[in-house]
Protein backbone atom coordinates (compact mmCIF):
# COMPACT_ATOMS: atom_id res chain seq x y z
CA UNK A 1 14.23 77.58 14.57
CA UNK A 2 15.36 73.94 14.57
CA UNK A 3 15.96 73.15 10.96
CA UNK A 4 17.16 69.10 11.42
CA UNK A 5 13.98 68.06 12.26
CA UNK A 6 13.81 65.03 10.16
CA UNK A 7 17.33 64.37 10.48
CA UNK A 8 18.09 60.58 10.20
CA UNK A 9 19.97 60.03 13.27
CA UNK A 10 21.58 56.18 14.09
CA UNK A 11 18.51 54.76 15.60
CA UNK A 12 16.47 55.61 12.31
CA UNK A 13 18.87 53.71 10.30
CA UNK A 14 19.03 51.02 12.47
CA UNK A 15 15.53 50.30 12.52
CA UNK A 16 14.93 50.84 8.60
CA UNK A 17 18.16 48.29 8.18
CA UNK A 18 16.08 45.88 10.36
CA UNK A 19 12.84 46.37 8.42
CA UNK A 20 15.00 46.00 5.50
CA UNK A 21 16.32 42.97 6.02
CA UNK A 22 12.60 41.32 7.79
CA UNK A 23 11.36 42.04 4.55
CA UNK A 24 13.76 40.60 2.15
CA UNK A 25 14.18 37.38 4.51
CA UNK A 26 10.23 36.87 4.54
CA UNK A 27 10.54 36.96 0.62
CA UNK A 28 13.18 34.53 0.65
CA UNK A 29 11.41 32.74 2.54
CA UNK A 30 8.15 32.65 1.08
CA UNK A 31 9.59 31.70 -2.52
CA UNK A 32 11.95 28.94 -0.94
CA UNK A 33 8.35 27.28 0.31
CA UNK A 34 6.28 27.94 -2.85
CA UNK A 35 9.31 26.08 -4.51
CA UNK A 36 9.38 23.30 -1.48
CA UNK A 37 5.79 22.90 -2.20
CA UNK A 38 5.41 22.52 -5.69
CA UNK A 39 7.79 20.45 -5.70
CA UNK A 40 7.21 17.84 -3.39
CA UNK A 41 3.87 17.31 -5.09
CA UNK A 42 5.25 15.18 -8.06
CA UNK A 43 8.07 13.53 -5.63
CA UNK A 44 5.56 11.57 -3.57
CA UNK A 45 6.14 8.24 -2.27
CA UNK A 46 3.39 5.26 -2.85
CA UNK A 47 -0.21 6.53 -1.83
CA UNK A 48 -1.12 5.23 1.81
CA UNK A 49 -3.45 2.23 1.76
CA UNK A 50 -5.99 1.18 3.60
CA UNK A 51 -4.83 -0.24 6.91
CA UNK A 52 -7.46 -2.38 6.65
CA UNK A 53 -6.34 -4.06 3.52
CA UNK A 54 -3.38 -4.71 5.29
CA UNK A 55 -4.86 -5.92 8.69
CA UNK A 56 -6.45 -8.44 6.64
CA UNK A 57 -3.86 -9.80 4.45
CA UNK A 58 -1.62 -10.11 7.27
CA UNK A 59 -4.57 -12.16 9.10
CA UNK A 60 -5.11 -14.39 6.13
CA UNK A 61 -1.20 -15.17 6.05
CA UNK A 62 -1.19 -15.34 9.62
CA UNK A 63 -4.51 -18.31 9.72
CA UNK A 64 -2.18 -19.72 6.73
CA UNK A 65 -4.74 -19.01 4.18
CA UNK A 66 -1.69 -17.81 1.87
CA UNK A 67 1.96 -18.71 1.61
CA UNK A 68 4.69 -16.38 1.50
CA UNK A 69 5.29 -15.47 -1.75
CA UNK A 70 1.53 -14.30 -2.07
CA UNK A 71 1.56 -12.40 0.97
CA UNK A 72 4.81 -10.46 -0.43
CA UNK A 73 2.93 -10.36 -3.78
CA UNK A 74 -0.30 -8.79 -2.08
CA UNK A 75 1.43 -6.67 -0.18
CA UNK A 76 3.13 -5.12 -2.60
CA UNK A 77 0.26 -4.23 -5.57
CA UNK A 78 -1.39 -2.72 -1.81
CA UNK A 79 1.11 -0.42 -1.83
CA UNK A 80 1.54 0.29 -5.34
CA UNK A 81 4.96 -1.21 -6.10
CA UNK A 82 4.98 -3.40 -8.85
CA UNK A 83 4.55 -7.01 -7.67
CA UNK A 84 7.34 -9.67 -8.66
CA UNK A 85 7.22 -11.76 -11.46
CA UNK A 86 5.18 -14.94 -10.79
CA UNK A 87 6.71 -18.34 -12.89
CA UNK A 88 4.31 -20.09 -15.01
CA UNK A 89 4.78 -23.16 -12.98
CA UNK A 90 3.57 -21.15 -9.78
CA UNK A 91 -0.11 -21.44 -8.99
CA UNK A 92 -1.94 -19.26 -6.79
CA UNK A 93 -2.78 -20.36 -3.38
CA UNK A 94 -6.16 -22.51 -3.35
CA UNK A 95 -6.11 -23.04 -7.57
CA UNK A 96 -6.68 -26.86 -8.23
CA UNK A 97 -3.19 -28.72 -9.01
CA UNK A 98 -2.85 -29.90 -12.53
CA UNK A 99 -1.65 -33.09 -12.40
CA UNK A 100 0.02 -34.93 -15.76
CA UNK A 101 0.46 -38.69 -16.29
C-alpha cells in the first residue's frame, strides 16, 4: 500500500508559495489603486475648457481687438484661475474714455 499519497513534496510548496504571494500582491495592488483613485478625484487641476473659447480669444488679441492685459485676464477666468485685480483707473477694451476738464 502506498500510504504518502498526498504527501507535500517541494514542488507543492513551491507552487502554493507562488499562489500565495499572486494573491496577496493583487490585493496590494488593488487597494493601492482604489486609494490612487479616490484620491485623485478631489486633487484635480482646472477643468479643461473649450478650445474654442480659446481659439477665439487668441484671434481677437491676435486682430488687436483686445490688449494684453485683457487677453491674460480672459484667459485666465477660461481656465478657472482667478483673474488679476483690475485698477479702477483701467477700463475695459472698447468702453468710452471719460474725459475730465
Amino acid at each position: 500500500m502506498h500510504w504518502d499519497s498526498n504527501a507535500w513534496d517541494a514542488s507543492n510548496w513551491l507552487v502554493m508559495s507562488l499562489m500565495m504571494l499572486l494573491f496577496w500582491g493583487g490585493m496590494i495592488a488593488l487597494v493601492a489603486w482604489i486609494v490612487h483613485s479616490t484620491r485623485s478625484v478631489g486633487n484635480e487641476k482646472a477643468p479643461r475648457t473649450d478650445t474654442r473659447a480659446d481659439e477665439v480669444l487668441a484671434e481677437r488679441y491676435a486682430r488687436g481687438e483686445i490688449d494684453d492685459q485683457e487677453f491674460t485676464h480672459r484667459s485666465a477666468m477660461l481656465r478657472g484661475f482667478p483673474p488679476t485685480p483690475r485698477s479702477q483707473s483701467e477700463e475695459p477694451t472698447g468702453a468710452p474714455t471719460s474725459m475730465t476738464l
